[in-house]
N, C-alpha and C. Protein backbone atom coordinates (compact mmCIF):
# COMPACT_ATOMS: atom_id res chain seq x y z
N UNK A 1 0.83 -1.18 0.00
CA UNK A 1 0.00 0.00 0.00
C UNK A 1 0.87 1.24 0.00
N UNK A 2 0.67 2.43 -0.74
CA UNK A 2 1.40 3.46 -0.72
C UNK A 2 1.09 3.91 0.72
N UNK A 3 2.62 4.64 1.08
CA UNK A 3 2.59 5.70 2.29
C UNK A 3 1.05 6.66 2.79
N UNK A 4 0.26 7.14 1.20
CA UNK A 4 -0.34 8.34 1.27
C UNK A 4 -1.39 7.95 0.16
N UNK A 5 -2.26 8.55 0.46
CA UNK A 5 -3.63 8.49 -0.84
C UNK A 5 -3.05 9.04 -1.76
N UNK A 6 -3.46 8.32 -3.24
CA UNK A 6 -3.12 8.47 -4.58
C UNK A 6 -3.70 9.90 -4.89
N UNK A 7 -2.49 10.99 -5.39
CA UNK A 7 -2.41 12.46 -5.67
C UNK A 7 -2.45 13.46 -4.75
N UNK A 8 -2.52 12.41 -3.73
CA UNK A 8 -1.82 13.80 -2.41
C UNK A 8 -0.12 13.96 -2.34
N UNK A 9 0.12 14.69 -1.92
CA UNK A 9 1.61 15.06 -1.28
C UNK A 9 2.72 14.22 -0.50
N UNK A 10 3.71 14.14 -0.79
CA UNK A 10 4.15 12.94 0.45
C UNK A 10 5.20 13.86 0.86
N UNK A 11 6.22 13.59 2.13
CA UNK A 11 7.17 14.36 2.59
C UNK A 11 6.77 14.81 4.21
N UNK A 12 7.92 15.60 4.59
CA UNK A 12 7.36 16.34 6.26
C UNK A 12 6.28 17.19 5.97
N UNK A 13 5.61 17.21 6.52
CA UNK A 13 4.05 18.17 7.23
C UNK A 13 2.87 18.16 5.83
N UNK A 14 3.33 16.81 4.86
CA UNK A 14 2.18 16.88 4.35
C UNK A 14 0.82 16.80 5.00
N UNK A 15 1.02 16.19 6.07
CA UNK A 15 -0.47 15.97 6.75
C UNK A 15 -0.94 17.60 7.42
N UNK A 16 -0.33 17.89 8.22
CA UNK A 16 -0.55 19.23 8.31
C UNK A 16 -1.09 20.21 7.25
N UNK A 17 0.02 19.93 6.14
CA UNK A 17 -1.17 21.25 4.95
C UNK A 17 -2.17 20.42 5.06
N UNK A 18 -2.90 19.17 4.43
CA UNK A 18 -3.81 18.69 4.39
C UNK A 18 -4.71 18.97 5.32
N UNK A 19 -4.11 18.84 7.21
CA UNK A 19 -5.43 19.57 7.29
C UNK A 19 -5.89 20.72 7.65
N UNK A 20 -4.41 21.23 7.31
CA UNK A 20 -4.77 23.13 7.01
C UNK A 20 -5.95 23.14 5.64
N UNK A 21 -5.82 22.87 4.73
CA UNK A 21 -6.46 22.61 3.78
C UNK A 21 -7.88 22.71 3.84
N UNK A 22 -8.23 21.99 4.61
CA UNK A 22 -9.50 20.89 5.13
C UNK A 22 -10.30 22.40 6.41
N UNK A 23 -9.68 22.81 7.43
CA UNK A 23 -9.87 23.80 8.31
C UNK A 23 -10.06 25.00 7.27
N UNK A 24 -9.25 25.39 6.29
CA UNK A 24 -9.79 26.56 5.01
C UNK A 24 -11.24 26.26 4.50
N UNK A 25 -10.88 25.12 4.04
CA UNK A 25 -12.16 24.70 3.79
C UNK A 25 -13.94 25.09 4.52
N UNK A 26 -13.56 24.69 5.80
CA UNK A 26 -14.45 24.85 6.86
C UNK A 26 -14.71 25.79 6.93
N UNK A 27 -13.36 27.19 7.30
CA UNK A 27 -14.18 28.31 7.26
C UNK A 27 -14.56 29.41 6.39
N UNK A 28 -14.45 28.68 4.96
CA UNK A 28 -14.91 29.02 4.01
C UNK A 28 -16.26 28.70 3.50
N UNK A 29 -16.95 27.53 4.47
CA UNK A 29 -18.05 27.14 4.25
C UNK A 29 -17.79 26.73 2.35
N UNK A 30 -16.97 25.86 2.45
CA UNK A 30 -16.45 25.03 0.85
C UNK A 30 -17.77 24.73 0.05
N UNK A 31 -18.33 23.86 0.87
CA UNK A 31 -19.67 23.62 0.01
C UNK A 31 -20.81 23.99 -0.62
N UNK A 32 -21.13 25.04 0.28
CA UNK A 32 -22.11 26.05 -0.41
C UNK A 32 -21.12 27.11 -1.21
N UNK A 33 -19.85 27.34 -1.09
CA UNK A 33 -19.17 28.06 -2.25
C UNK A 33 -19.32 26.98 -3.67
N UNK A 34 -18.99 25.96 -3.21
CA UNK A 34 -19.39 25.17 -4.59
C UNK A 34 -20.58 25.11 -5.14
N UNK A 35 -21.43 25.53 -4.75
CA UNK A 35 -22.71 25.27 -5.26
C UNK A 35 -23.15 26.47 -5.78
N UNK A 36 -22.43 27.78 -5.47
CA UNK A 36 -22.92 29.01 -5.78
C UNK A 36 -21.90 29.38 -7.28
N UNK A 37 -20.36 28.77 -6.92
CA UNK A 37 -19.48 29.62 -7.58
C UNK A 37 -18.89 27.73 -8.26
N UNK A 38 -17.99 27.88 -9.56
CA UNK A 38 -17.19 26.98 -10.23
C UNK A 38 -16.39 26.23 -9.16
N UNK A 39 -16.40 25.25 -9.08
CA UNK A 39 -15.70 24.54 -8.16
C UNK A 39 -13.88 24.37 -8.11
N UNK A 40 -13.65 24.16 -9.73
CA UNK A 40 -12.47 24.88 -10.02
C UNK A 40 -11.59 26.13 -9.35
N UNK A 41 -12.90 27.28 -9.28
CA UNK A 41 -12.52 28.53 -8.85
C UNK A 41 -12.33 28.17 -7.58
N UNK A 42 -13.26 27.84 -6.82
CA UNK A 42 -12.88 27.82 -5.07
C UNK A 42 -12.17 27.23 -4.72
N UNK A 43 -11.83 25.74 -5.43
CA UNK A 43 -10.30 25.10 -5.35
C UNK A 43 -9.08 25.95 -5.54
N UNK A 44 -9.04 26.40 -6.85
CA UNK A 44 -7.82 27.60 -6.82
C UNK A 44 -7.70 28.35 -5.48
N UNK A 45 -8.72 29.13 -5.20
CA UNK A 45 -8.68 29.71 -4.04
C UNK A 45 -8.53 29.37 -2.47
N UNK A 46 -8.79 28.14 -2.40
CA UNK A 46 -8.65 26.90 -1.00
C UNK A 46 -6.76 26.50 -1.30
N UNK A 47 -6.43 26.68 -2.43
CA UNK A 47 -4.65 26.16 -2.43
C UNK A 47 -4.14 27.26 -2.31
N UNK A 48 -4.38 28.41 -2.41
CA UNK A 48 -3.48 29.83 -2.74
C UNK A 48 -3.67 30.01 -1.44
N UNK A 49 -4.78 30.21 -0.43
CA UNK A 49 -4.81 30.37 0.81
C UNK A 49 -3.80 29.41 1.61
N UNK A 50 -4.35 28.34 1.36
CA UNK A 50 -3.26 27.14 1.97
C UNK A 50 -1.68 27.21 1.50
N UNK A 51 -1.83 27.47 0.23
CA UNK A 51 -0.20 27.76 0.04
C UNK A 51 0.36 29.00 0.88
N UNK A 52 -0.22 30.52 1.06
CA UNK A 52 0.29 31.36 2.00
C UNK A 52 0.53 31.39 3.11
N UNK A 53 -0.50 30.25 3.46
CA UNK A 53 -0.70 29.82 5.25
C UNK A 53 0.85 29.28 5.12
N UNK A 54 0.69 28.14 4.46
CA UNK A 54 2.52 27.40 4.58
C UNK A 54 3.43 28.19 4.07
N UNK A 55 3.38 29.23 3.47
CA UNK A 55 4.97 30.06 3.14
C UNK A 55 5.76 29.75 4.28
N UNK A 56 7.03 30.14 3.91
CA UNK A 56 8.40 30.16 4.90
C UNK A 56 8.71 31.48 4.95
N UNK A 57 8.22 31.94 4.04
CA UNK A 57 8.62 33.68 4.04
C UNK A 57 8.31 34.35 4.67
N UNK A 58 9.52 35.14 5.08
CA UNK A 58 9.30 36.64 5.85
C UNK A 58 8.27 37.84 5.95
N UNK A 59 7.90 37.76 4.69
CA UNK A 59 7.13 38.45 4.03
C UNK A 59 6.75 38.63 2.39
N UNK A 60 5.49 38.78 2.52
CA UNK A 60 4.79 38.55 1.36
C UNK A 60 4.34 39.41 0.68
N UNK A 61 4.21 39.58 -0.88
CA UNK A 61 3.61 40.79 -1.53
C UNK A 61 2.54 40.83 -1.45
N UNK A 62 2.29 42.29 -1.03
CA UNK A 62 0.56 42.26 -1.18
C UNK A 62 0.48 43.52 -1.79
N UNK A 63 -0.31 43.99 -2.66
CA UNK A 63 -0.44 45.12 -3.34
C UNK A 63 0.95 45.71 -3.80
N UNK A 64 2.02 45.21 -3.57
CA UNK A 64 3.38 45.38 -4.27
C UNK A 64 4.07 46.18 -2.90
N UNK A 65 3.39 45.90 -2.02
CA UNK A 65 4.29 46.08 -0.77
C UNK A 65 4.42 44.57 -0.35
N UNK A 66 5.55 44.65 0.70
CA UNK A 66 6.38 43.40 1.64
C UNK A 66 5.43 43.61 2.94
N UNK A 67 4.24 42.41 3.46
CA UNK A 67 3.86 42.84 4.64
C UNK A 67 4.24 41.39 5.14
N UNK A 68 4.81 41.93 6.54
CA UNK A 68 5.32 40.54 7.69
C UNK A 68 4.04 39.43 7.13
N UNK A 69 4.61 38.43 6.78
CA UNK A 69 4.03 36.69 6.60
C UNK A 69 2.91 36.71 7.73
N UNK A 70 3.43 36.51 9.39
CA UNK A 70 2.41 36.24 10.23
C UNK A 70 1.27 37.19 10.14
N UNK A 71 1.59 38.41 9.49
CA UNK A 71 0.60 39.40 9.74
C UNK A 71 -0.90 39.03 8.59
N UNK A 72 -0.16 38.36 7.52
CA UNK A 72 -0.58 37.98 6.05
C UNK A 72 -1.51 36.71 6.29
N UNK A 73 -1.07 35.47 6.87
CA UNK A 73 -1.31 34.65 7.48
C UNK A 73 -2.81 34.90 8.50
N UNK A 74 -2.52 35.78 9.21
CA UNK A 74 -3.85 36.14 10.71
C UNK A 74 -4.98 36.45 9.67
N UNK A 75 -4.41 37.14 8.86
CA UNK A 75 -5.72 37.36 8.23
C UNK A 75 -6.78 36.39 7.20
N UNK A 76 -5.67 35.91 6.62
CA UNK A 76 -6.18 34.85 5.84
C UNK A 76 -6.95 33.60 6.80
N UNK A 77 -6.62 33.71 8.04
CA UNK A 77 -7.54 32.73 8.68
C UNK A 77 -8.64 33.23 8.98
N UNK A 78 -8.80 34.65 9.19
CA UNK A 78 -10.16 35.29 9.52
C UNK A 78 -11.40 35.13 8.06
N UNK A 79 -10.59 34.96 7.12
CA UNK A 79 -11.61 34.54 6.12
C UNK A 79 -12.52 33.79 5.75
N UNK A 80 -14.00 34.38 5.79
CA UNK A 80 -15.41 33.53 5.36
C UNK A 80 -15.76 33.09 4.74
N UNK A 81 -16.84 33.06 4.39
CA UNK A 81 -17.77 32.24 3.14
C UNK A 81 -17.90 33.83 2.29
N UNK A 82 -18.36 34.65 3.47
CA UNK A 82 -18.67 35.85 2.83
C UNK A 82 -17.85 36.86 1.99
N UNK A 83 -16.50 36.87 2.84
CA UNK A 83 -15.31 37.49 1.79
C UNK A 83 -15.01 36.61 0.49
N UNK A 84 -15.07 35.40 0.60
CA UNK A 84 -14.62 35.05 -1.24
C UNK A 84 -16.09 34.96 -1.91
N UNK A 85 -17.12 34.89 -0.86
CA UNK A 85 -18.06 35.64 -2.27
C UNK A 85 -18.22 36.97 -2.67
N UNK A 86 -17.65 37.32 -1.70
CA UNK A 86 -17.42 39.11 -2.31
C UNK A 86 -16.37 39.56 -3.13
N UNK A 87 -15.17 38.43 -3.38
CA UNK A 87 -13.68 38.60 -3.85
C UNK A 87 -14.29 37.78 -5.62
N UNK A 88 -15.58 36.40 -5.44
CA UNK A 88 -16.03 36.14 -6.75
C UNK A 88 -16.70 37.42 -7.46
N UNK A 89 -17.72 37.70 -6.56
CA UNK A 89 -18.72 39.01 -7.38
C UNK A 89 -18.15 39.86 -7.68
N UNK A 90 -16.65 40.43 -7.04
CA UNK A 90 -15.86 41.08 -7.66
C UNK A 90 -15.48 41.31 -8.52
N UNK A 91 -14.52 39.97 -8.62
CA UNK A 91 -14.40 39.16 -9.93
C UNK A 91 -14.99 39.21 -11.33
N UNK A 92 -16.36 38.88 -10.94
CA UNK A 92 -17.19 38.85 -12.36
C UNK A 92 -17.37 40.26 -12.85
N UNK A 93 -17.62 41.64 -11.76
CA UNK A 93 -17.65 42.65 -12.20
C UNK A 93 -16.36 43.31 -12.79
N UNK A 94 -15.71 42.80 -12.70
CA UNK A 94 -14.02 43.28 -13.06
C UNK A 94 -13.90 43.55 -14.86
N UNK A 95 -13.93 44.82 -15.37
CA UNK A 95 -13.53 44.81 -16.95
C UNK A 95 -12.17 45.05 -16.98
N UNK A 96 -11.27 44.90 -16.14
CA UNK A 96 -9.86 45.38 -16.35
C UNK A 96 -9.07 44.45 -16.87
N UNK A 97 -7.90 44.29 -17.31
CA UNK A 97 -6.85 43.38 -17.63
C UNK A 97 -6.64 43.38 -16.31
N UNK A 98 -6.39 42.10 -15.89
CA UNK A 98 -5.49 41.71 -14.78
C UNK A 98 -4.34 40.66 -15.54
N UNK A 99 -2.89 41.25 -15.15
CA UNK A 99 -2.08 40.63 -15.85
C UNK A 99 -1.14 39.74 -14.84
N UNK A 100 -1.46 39.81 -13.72
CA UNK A 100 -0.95 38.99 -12.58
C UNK A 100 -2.08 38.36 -11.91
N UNK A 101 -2.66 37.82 -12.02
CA UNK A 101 -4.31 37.22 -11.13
C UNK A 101 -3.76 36.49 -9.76
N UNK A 102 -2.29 36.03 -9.58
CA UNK A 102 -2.22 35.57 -8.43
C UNK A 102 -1.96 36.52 -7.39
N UNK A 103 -0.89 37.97 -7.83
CA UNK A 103 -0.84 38.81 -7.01
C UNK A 103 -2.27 39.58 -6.74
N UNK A 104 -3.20 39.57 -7.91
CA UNK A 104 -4.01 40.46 -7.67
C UNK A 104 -5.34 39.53 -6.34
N UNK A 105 -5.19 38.15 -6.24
CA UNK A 105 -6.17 37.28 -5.43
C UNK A 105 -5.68 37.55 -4.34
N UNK A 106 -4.12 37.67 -4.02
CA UNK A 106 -3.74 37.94 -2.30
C UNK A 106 -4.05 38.67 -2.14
N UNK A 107 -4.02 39.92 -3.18
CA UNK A 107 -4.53 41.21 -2.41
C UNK A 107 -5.59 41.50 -2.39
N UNK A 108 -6.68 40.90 -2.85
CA UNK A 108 -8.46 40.86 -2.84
C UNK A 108 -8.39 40.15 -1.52
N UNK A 109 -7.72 38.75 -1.07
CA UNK A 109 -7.90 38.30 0.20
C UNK A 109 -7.54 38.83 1.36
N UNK A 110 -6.88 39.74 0.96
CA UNK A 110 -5.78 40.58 2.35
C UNK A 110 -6.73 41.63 2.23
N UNK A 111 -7.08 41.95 1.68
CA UNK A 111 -8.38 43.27 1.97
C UNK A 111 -9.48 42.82 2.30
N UNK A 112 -10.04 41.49 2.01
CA UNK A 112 -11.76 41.47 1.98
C UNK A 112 -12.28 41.79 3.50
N UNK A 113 -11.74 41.57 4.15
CA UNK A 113 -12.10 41.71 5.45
C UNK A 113 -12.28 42.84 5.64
N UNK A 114 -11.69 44.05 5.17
CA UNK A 114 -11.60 45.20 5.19
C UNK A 114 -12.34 46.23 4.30
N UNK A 115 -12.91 45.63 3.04
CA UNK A 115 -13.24 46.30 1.90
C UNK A 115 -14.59 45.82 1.52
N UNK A 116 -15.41 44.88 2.30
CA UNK A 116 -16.55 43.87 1.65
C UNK A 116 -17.38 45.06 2.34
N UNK A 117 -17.50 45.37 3.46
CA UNK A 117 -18.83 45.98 3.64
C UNK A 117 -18.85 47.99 2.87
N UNK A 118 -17.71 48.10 2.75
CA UNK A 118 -17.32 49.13 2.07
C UNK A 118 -18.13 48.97 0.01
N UNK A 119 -17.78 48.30 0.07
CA UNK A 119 -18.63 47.73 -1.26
C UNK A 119 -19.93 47.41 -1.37
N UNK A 120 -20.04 46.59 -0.65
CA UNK A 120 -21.81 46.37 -0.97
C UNK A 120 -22.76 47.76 0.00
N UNK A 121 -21.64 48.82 0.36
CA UNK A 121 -22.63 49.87 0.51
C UNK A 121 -22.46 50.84 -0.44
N UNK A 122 -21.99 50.93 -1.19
CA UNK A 122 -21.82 51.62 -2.37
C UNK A 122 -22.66 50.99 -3.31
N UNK A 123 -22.57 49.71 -3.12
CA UNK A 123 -23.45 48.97 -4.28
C UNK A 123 -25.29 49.24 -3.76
N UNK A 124 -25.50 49.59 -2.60
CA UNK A 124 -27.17 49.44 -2.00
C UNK A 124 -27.04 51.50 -2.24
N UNK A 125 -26.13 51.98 -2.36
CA UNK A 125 -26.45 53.62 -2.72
C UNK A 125 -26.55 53.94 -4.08
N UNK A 126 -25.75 52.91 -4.68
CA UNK A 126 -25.83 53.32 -6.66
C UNK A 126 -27.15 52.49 -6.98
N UNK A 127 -27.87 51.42 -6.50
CA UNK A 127 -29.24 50.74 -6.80
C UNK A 127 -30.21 51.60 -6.14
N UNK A 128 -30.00 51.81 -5.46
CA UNK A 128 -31.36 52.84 -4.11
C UNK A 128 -31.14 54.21 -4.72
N UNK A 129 -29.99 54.91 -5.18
CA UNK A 129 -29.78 56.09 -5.56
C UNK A 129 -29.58 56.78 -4.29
């Protein structure tokens, strides 16, 4: 029998990302993101989180600044169901070139916490007038 289920990871702390992975998952409420949004998409977004959680780095780009890793990290665990559906609807409203989509997802995730209710009140003043 292999070490590890067929197309997972093998090595030190694979189990750990896995169930960092799995805890993203959770408080992303995974399932009803799948059912609302491409499943593809929320996968991308469940590994990019999990991949930042595991960086080794000092610090990470976010908006083309260097902010301390742990600081990058705290936040990305505070993340809901509600911020990546606000980082998708974003998304779909977006006409711009984005020519980096991975730098531009950390920095939609490093803000949502900060920028979601800022948005959908702009969005209930431009519909309501």
């Amino acid at each position: 029998y292999p070490p590890y289920p067929r197309g997972q990871p093998s090595g030190p702390g694979w189990m750990d990302r896995l169930s960092q992975r799995e805890e993203v998952k959770t408080n992303i409420e995974y399932e009803a993101l799948c059912v609302r949004h491409n499943q593809d998409d929320v996968d991308e977004l469940v590994e990019l989180i999990t991949e930042t959680l595991y960086s080794t780095r000092t610090t990470i780009r976010i908006n083309g600044e260097d902010i301390p890793s742990e600081q990058v990290k705290a936040r990305f665990l505070t993340l809901n169901h509600e911020h990546v559906n606000y980082i998708f609807e974003s998304l779909a409203r977006n006409t711009t070139d984005i020519r980096n989509i991975r730098a531009y997802l950390l920095t939609a995730l490093y803000n949502a916490p900060f920028t979601m209710n800022s948005y959908y009140q702009a969005e209930v003043r431009r519909d309501w007038g």
